[in-house]
PDB file of N, CA and C in Angstrom:
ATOM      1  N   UNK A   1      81.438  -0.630  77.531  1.00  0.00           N
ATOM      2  CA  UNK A   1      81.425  -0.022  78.853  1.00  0.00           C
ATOM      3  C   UNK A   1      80.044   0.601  79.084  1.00  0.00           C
ATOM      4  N   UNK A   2      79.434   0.450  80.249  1.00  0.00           N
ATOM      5  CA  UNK A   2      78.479   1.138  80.329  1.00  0.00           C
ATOM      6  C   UNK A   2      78.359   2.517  81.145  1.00  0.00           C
ATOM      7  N   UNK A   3      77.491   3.197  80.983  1.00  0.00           N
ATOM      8  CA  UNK A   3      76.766   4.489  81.536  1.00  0.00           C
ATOM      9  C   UNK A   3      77.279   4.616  82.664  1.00  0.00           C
ATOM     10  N   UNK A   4      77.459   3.884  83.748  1.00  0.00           N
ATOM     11  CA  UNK A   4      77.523   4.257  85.464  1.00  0.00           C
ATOM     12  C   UNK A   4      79.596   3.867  85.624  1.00  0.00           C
ATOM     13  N   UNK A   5      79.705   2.727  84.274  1.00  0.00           N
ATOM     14  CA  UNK A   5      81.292   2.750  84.678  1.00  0.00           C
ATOM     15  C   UNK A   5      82.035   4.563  83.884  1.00  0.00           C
ATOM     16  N   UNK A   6      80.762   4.737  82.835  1.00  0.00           N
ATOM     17  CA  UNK A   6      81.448   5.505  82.951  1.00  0.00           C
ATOM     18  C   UNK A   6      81.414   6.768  83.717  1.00  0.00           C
ATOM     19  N   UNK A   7      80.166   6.944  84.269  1.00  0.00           N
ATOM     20  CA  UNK A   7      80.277   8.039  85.127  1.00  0.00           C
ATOM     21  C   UNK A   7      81.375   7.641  86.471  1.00  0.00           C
ATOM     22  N   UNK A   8      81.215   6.329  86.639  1.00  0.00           N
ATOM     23  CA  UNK A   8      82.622   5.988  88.416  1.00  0.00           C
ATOM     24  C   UNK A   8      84.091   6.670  87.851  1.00  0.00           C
ATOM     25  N   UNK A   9      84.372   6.341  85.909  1.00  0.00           N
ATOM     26  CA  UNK A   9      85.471   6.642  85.946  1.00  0.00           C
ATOM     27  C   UNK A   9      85.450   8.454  86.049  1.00  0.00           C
ATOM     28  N   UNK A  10      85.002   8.872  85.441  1.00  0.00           N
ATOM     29  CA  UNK A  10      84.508  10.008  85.493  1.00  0.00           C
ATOM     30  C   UNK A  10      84.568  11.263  86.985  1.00  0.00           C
ATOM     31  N   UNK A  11      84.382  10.425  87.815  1.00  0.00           N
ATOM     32  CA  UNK A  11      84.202  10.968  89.050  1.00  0.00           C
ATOM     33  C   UNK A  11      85.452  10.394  90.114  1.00  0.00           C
ATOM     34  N   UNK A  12      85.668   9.544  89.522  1.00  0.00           N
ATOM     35  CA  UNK A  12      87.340   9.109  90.148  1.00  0.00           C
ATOM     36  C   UNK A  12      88.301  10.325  89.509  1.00  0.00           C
ATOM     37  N   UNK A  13      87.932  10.474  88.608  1.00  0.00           N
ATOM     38  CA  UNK A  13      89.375  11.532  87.674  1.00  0.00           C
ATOM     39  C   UNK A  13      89.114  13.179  88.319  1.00  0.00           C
ATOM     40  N   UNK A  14      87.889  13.356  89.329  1.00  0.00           N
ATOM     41  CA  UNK A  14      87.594  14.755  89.413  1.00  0.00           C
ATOM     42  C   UNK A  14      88.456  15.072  90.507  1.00  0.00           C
ATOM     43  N   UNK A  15      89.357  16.572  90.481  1.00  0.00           N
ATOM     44  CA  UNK A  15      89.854  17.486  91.571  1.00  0.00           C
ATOM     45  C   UNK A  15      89.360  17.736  92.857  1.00  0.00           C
ATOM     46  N   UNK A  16      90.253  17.289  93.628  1.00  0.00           N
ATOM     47  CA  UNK A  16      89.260  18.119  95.055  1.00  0.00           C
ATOM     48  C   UNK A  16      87.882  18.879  94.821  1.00  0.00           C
ATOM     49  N   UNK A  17      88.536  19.923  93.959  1.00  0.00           N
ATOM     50  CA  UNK A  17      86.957  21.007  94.184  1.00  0.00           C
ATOM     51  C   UNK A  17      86.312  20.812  93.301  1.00  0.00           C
ATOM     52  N   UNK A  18      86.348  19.967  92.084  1.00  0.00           N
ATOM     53  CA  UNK A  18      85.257  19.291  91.511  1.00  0.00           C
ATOM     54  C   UNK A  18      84.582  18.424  92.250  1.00  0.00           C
ATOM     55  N   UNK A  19      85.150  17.309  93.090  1.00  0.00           N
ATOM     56  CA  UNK A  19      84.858  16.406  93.486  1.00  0.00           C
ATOM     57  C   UNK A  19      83.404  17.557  94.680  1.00  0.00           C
ATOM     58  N   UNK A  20      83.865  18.141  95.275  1.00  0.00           N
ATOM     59  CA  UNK A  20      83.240  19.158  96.203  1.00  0.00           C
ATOM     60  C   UNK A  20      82.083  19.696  95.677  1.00  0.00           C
ATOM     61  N   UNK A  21      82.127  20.233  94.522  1.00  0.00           N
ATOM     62  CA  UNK A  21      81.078  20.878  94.032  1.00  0.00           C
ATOM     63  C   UNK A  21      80.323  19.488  93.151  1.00  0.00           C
ATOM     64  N   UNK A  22      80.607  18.464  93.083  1.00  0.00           N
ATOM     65  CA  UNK A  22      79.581  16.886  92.189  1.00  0.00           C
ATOM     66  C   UNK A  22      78.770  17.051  93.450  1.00  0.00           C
ATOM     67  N   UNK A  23      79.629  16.751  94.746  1.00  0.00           N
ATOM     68  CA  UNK A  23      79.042  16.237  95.707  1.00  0.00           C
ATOM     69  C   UNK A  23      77.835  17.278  96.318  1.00  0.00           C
ATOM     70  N   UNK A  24      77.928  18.614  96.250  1.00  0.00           N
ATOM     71  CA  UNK A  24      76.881  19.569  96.536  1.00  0.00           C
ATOM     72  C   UNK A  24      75.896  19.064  95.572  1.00  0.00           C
ATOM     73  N   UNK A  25      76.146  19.240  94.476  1.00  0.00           N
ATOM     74  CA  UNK A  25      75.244  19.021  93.388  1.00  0.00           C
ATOM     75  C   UNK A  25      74.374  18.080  93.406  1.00  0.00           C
ATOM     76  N   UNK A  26      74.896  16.393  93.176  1.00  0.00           N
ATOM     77  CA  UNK A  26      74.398  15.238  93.402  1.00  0.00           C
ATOM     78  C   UNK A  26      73.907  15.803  94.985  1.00  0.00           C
ATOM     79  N   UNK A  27      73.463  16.163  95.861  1.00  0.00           N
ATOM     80  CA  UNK A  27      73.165  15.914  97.119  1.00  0.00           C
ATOM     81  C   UNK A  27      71.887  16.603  96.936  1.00  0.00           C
ATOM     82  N   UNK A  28      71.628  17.647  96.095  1.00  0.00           N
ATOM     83  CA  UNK A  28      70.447  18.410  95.660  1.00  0.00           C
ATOM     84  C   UNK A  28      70.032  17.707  94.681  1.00  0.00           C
ATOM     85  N   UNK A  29      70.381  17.322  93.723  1.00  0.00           N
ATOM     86  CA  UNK A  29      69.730  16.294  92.746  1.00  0.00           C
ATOM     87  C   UNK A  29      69.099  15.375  93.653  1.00  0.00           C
ATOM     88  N   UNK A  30      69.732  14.350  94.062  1.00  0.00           N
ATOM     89  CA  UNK A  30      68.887  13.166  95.250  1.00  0.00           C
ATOM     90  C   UNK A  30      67.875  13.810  95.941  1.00  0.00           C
ATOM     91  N   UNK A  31      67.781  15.007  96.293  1.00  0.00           N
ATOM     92  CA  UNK A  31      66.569  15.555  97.693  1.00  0.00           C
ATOM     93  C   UNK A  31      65.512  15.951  96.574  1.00  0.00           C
ATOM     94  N   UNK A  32      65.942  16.470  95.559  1.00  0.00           N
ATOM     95  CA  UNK A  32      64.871  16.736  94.852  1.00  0.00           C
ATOM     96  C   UNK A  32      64.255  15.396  93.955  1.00  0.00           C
ATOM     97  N   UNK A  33      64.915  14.278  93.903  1.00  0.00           N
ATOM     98  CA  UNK A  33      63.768  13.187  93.804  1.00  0.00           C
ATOM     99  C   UNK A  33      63.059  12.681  94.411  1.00  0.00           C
ATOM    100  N   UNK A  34      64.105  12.615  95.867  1.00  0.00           N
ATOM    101  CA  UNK A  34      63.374  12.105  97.003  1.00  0.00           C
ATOM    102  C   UNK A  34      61.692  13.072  97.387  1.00  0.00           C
ATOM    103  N   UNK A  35      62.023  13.972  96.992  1.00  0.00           N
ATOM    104  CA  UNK A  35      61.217  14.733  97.483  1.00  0.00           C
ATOM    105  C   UNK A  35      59.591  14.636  96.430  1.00  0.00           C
ATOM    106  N   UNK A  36      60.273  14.447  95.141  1.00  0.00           N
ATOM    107  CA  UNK A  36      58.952  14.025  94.073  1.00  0.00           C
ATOM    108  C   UNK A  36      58.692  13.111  94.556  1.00  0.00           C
ATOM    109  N   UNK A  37      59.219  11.660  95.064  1.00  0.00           N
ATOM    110  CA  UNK A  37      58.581  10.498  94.909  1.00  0.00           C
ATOM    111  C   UNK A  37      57.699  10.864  96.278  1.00  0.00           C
ATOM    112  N   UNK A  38      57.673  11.290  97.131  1.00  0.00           N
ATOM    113  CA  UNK A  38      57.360  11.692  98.313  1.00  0.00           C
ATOM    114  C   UNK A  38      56.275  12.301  97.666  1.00  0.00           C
ATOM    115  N   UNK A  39      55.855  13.044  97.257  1.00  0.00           N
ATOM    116  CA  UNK A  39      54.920  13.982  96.550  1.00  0.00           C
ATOM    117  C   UNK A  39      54.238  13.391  95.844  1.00  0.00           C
ATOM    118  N   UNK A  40      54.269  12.395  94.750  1.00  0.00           N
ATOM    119  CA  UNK A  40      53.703  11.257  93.908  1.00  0.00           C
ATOM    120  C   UNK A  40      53.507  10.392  95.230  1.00  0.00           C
ATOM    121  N   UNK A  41      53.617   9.877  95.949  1.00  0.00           N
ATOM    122  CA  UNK A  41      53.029   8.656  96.843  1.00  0.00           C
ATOM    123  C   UNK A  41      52.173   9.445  97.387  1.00  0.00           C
ATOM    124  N   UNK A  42      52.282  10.887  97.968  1.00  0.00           N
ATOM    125  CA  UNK A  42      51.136  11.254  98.775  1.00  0.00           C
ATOM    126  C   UNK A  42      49.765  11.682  98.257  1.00  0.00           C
ATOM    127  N   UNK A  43      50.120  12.062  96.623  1.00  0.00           N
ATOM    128  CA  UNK A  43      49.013  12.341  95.858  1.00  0.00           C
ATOM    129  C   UNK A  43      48.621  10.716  95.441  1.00  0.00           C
ATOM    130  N   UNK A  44      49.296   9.874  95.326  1.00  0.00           N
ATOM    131  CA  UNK A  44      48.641   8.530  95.248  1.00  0.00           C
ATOM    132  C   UNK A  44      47.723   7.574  96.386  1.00  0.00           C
ATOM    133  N   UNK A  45      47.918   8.400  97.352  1.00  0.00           N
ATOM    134  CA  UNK A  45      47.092   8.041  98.358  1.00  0.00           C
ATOM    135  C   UNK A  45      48.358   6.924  99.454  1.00  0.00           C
ATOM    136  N   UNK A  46      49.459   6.622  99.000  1.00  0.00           N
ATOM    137  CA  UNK A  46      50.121   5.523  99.581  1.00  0.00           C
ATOM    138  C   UNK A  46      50.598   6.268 100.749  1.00  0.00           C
ATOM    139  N   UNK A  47      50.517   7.445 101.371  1.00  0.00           N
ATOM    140  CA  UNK A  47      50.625   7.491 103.048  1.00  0.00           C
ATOM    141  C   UNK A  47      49.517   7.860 103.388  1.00  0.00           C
ATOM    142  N   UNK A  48      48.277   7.568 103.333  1.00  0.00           N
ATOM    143  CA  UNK A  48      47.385   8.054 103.926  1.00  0.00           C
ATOM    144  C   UNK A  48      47.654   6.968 105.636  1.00  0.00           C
ATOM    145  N   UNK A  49      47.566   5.655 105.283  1.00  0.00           N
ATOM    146  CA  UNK A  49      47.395   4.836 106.482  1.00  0.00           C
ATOM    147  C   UNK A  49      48.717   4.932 107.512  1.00  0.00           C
ATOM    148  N   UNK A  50      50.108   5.270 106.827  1.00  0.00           N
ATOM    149  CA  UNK A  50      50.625   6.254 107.989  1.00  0.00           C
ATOM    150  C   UNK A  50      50.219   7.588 108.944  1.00  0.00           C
ATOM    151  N   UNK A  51      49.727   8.206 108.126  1.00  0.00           N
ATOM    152  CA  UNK A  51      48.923  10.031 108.585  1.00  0.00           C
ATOM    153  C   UNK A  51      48.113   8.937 109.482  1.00  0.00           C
ATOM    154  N   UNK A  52      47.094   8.375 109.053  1.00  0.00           N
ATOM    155  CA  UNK A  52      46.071   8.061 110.409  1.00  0.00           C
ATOM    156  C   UNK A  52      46.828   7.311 111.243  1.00  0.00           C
ATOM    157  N   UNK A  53      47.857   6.559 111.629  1.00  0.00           N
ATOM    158  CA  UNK A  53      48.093   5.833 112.321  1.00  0.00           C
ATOM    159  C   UNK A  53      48.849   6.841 113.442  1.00  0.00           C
ATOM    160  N   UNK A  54      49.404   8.082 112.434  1.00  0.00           N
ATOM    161  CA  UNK A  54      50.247   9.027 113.369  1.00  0.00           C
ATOM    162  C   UNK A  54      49.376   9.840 114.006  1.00  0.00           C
ATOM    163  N   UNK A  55      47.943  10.254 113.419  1.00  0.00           N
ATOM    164  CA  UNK A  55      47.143  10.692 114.234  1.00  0.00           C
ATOM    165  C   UNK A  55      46.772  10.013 115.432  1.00  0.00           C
ATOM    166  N   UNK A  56      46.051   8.489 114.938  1.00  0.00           N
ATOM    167  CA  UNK A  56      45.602   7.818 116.029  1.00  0.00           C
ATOM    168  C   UNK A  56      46.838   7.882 117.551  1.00  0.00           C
ATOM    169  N   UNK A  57      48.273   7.644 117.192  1.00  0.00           N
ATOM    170  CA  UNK A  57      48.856   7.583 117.950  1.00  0.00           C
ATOM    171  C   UNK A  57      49.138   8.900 118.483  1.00  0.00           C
ATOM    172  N   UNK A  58      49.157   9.727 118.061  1.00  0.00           N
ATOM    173  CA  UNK A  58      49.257  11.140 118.849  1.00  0.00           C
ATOM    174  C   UNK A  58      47.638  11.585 119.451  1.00  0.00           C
ATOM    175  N   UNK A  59      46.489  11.352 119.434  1.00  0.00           N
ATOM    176  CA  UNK A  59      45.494  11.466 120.084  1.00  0.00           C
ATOM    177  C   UNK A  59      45.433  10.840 121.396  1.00  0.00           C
ATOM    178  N   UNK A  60      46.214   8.966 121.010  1.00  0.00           N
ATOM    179  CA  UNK A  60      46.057   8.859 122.275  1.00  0.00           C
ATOM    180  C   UNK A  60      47.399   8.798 123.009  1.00  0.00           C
ATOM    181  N   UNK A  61      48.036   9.625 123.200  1.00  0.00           N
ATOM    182  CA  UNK A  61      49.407  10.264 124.004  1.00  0.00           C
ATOM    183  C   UNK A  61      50.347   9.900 123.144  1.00  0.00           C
ATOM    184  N   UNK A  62      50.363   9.079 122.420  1.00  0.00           N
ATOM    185  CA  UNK A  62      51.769   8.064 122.164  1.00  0.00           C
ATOM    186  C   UNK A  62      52.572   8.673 121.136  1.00  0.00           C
ATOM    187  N   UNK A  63      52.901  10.258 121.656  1.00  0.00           N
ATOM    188  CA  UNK A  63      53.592  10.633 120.717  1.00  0.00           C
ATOM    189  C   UNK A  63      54.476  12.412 121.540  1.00  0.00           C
ATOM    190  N   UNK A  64      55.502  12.639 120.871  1.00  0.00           N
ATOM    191  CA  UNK A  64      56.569  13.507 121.872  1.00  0.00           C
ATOM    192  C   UNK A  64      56.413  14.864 120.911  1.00  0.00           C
ATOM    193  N   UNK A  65      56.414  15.842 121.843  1.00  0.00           N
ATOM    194  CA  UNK A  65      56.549  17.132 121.223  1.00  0.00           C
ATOM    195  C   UNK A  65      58.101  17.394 120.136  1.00  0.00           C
ATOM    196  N   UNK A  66      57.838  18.172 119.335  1.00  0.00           N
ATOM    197  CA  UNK A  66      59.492  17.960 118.887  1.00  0.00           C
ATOM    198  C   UNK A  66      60.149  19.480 119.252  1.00  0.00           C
TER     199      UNK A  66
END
């Protein structure tokens, strides 16, 4: 059996308020990777040519206040 069947069985067997509190948990786990890889691409230079494109397009109007 592997690793992820066993975490599905694992998380099938959890209580309402386990199930409640995985799901808080895992939801902060995910943002906080999302958020490194986000952080590693921008120190890698891989959004720079978005940033200018969002500049270019907000210089010349093409872009909405939020």
């Amino acid at each position: 059996m592997s690793k992820l069947e066993d975490i599905e069985r694992a998380v099938a067997a959890l209580s309402p308020e386990e199930m409640a509190r995985f799901r808080d948990w895992f939801e902060a786990f995910d943002a906080r990777l999302w958020d490194e890889q986000i952080a590693r691409d921008a120190r890698a230079g891989k959004l720079d040519t978005l940033a200018e494109k969002a500049l270019e397009d907000h210089k010349a109007g093409r872009s909405t206040p939020l």
